[in-house]
N, C-alpha and C. Protein backbone atom coordinates (compact mmCIF):
# COMPACT_ATOMS: atom_id res chain seq x y z
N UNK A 1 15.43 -23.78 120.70
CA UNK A 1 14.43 -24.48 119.90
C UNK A 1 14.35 -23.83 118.52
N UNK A 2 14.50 -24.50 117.26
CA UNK A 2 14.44 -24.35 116.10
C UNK A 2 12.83 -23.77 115.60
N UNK A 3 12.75 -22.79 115.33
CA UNK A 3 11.71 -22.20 114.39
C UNK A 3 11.85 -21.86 113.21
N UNK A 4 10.77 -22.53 112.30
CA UNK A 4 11.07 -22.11 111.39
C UNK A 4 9.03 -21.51 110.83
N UNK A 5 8.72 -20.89 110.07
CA UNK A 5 7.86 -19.96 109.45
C UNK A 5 7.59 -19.28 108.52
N UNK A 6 6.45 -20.31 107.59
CA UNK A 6 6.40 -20.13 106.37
C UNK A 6 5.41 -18.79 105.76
N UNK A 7 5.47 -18.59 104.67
CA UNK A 7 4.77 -16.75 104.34
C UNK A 7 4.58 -17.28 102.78
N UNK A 8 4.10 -16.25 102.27
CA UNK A 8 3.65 -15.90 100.44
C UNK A 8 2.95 -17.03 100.26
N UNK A 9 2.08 -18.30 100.50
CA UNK A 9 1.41 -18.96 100.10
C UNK A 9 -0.26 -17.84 99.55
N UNK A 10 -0.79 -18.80 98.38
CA UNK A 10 -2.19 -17.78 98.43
C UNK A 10 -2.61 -18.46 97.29
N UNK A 11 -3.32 -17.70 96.49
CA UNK A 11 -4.09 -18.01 95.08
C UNK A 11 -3.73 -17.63 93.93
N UNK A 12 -3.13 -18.33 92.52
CA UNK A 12 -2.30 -17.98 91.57
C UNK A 12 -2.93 -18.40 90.45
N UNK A 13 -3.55 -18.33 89.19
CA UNK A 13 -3.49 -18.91 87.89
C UNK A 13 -2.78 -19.77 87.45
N UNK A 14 -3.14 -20.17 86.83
CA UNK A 14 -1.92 -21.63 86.09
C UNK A 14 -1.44 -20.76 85.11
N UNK A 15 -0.14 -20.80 85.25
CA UNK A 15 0.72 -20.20 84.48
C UNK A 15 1.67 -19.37 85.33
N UNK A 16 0.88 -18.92 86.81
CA UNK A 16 1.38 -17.70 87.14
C UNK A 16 2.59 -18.15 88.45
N UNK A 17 3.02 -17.00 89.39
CA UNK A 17 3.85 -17.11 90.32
C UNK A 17 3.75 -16.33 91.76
N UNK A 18 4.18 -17.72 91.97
CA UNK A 18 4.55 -17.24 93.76
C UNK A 18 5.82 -17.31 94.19
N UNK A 19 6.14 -16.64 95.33
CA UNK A 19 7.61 -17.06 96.32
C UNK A 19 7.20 -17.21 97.60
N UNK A 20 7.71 -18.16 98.16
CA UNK A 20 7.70 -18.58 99.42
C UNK A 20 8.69 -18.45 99.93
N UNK A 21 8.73 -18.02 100.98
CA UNK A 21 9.52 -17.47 102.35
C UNK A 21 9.58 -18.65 103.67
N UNK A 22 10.50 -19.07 104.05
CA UNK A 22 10.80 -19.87 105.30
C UNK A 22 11.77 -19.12 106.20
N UNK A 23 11.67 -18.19 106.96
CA UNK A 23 12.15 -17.60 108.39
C UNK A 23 13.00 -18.20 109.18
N UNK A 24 14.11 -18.80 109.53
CA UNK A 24 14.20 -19.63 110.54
C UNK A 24 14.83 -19.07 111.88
N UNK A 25 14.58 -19.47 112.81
CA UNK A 25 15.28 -18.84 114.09
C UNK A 25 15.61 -20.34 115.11
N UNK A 26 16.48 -19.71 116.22
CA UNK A 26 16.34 -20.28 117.15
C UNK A 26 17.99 -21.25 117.16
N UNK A 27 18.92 -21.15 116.29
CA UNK A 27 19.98 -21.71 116.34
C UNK A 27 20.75 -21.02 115.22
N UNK A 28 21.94 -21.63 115.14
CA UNK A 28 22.56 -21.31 113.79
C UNK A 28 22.83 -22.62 113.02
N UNK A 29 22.60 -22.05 111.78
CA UNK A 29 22.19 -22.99 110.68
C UNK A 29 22.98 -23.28 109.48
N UNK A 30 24.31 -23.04 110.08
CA UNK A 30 25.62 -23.36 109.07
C UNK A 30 25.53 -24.76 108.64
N UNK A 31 25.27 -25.62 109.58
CA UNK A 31 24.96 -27.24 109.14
C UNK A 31 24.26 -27.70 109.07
N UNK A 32 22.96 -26.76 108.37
CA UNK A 32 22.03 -27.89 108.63
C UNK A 32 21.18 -27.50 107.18
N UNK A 33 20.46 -28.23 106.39
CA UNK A 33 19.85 -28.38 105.05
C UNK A 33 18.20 -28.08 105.31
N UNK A 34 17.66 -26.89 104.40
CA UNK A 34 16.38 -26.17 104.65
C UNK A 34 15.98 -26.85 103.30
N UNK A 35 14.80 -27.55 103.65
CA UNK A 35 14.25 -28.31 102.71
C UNK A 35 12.66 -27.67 102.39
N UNK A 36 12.40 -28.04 101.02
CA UNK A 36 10.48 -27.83 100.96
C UNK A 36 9.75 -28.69 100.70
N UNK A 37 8.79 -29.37 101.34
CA UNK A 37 7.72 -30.36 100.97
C UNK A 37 6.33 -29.87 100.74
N UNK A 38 5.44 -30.50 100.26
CA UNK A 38 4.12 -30.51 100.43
C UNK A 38 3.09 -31.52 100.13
N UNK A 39 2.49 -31.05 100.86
CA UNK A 39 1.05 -32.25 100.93
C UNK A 39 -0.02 -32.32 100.23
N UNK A 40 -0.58 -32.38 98.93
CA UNK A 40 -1.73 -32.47 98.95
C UNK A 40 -2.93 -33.42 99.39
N UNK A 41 -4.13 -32.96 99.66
CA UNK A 41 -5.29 -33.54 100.04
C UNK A 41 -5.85 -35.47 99.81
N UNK A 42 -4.88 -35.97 100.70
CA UNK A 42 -5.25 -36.96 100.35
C UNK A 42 -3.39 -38.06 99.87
N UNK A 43 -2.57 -37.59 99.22
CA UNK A 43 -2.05 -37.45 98.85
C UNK A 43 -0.44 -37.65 100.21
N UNK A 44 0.59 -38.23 100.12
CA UNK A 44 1.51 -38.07 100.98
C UNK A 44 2.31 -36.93 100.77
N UNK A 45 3.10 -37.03 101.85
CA UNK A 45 3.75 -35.76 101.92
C UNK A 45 5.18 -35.85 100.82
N UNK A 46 5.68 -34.98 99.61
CA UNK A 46 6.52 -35.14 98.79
C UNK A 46 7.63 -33.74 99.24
N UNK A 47 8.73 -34.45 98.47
CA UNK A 47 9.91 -33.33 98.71
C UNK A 47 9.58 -32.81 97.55
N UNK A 48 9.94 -31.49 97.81
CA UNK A 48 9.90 -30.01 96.35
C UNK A 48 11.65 -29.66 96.08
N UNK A 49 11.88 -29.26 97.00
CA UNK A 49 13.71 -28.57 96.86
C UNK A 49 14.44 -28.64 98.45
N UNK A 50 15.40 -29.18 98.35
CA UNK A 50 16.05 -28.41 99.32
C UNK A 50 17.24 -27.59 98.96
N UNK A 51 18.25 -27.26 99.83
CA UNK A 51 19.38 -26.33 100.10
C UNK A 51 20.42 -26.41 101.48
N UNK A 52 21.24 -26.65 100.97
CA UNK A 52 22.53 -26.27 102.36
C UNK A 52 22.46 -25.09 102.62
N UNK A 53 22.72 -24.65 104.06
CA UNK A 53 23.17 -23.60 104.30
C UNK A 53 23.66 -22.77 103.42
N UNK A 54 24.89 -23.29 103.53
CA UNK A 54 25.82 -22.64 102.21
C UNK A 54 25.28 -22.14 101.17
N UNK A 55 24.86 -22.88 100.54
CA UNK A 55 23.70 -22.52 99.06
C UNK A 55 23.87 -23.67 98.19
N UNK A 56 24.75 -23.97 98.05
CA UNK A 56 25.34 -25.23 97.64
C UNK A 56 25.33 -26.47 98.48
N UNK A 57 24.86 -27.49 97.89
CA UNK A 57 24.41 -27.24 96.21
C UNK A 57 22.51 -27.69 96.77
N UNK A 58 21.59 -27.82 95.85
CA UNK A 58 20.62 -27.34 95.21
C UNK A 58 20.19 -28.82 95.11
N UNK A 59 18.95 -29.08 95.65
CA UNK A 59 18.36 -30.22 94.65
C UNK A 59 16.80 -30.39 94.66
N UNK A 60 16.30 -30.66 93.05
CA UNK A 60 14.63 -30.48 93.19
C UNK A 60 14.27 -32.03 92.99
N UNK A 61 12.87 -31.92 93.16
CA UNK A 61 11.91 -32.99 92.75
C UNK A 61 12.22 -33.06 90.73
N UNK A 62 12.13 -33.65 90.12
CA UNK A 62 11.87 -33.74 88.72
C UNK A 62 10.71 -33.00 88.63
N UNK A 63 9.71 -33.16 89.08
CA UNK A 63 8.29 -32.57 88.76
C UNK A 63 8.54 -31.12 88.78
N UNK A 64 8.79 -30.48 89.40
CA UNK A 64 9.70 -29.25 89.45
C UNK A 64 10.92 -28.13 88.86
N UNK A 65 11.48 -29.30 88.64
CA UNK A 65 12.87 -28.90 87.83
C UNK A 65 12.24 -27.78 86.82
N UNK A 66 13.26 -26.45 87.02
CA UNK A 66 13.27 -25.85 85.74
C UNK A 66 11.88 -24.38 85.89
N UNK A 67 10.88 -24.86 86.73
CA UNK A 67 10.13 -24.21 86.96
C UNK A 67 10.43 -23.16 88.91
N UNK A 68 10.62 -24.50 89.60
CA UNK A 68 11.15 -23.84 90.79
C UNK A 68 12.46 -23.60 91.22
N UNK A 69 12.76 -22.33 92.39
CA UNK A 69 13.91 -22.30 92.25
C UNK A 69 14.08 -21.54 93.79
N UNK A 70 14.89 -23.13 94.74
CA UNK A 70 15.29 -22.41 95.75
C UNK A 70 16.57 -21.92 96.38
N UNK A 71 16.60 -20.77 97.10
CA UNK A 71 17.54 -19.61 97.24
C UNK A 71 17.31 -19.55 98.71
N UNK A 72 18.59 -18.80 99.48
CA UNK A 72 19.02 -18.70 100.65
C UNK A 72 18.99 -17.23 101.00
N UNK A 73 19.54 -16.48 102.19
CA UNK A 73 19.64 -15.40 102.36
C UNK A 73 19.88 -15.47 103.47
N UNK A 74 21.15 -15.51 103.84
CA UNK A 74 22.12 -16.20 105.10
C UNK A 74 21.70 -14.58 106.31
N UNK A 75 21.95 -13.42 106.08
CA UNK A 75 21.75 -12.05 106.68
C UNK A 75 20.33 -12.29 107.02
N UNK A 76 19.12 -12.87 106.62
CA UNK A 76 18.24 -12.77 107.13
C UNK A 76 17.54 -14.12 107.85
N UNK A 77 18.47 -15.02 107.61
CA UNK A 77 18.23 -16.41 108.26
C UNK A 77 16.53 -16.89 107.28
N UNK A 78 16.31 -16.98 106.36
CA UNK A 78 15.44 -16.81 105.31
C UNK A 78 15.48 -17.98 104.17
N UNK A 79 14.75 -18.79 103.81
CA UNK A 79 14.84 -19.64 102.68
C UNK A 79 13.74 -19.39 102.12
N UNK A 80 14.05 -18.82 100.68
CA UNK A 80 13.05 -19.28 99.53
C UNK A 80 12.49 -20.28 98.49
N UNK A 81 11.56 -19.75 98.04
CA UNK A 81 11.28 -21.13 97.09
C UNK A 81 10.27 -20.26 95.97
N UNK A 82 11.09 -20.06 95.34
CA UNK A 82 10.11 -18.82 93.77
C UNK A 82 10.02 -20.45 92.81
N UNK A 83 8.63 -19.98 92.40
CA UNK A 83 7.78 -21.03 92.20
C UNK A 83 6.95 -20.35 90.68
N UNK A 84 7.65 -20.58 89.63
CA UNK A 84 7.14 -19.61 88.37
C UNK A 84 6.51 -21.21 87.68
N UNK A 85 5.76 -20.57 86.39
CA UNK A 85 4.60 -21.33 85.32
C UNK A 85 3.96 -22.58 86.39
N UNK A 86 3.30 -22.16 87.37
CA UNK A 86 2.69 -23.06 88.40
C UNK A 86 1.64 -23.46 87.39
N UNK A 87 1.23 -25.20 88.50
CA UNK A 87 0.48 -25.93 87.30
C UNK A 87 -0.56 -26.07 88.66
N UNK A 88 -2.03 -26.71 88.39
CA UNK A 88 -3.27 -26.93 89.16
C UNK A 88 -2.56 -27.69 90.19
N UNK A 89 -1.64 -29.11 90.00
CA UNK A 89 -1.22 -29.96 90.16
C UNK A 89 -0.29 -29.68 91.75
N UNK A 90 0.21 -28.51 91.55
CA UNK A 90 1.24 -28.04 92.44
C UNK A 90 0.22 -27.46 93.53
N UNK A 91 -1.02 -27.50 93.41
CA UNK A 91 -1.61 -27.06 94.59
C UNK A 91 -1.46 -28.19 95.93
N UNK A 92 -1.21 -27.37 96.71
CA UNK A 92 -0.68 -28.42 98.09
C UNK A 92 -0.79 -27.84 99.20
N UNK A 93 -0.40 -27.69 100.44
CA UNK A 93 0.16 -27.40 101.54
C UNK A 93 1.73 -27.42 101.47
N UNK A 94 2.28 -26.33 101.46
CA UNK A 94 3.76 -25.90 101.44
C UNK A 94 4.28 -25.95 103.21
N UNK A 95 5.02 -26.88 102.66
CA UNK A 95 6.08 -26.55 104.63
C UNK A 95 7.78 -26.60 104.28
N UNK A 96 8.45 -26.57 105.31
CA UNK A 96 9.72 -25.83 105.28
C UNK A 96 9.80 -26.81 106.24
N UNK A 97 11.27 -27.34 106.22
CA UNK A 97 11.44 -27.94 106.90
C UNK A 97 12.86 -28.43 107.25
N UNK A 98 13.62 -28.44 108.02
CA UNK A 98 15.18 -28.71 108.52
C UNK A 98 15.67 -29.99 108.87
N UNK A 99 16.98 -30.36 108.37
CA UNK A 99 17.75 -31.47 109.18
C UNK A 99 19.03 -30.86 109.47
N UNK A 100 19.84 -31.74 110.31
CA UNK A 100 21.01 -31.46 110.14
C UNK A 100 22.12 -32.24 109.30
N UNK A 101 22.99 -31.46 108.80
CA UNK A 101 23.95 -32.36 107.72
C UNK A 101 23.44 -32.42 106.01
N UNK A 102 23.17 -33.85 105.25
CA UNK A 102 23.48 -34.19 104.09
C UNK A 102 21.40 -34.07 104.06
N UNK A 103 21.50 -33.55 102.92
CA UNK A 103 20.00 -33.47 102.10
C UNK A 103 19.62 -34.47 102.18
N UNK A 104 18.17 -34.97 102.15
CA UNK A 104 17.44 -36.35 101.63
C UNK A 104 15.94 -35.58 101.20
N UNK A 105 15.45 -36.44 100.31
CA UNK A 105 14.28 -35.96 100.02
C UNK A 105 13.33 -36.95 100.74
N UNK A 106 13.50 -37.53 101.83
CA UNK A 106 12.47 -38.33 103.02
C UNK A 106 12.10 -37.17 103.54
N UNK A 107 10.97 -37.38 103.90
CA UNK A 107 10.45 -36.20 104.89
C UNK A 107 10.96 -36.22 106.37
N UNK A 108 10.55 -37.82 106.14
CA UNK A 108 10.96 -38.70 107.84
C UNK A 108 12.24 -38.61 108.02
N UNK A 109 13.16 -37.58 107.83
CA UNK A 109 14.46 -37.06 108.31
C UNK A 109 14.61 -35.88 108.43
N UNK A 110 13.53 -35.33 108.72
CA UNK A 110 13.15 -34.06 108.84
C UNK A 110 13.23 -33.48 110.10
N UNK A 111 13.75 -33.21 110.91
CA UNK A 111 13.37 -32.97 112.11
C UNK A 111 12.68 -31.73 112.54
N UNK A 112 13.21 -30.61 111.94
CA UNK A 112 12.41 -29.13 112.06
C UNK A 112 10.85 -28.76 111.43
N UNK A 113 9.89 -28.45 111.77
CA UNK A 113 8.83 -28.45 110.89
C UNK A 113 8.02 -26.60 110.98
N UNK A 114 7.62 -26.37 109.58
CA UNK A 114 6.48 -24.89 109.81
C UNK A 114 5.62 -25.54 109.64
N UNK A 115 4.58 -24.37 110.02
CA UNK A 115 3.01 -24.58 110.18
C UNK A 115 2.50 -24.92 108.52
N UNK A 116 3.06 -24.59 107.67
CA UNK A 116 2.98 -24.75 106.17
C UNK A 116 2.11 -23.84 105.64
N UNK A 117 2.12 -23.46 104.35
CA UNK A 117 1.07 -22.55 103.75
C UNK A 117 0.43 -23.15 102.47
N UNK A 118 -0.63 -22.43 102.47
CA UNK A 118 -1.48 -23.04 101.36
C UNK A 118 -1.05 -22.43 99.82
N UNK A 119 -0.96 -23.05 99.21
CA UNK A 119 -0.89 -22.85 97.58
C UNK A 119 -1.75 -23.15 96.65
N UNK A 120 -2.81 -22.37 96.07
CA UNK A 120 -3.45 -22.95 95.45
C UNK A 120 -3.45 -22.41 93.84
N UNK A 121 -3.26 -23.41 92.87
CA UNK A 121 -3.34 -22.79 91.58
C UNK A 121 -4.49 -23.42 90.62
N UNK A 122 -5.21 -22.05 89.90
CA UNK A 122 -6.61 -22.52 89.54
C UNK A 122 -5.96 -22.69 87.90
N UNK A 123 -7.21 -23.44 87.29
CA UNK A 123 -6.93 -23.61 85.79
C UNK A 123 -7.74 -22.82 85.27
């Protein structure tokens, strides 16, 4: 059974930065694409970034671009998501989340899910 477990969510300034951590266990994950979504309040659930295994290749939301930036760490079975000049806007519920194969930014092809963490950025 696929686990995956999200970390570094918390409280940031607008302007400022976080990294988020996704853990994964429970298989090996050569084929399969570690994605990030989140939810805000009210709001559906949106794609942020995902990542292949591999590392390659990379793809964000537009809203994002340029500001976030997610990274792998194959030795620790680990996906990040460093998250610099955060805006109010980006406050959400952060989750991590897996398929197997080719990226999509649907959620609803998601099959792996974390408990998600909170992000909140004040103005």
């Amino acid at each position: 059974q696929v686990q995956l477990v999200e970390s570094g969510g918390g409280l940031v300034q607008a302007g400022g930065s976080l990294r988020l951590s996704c853990a994964a266990s429970g298989r090996t994950f050569s084929n399969y694409v570690l994605g990030w979504f989140r939810q805000a309040p009210g709001k559906e659930r949106e794609f942020v970034a995902a990542i292949r295994w591999s590392g390659v290749p990379t793809y964000y939301a537009d809203s994002v671009k340029g500001r976030f930036t997610i990274s792998r760490d194959n030795a620790k079975n680990t996906v990040y998501l460093q998250m610099n000049s955060l805006k109010p806007e980006d406050t959400a519920i952060y989750y991590c989340a897996s398929r197997l194969s080719s990226a999509t930014s649907n959620y609803r092809d998601y099959i792996y899910w974390g408990q998600g963490t909170q992000v909140t950025v004040s103005s």
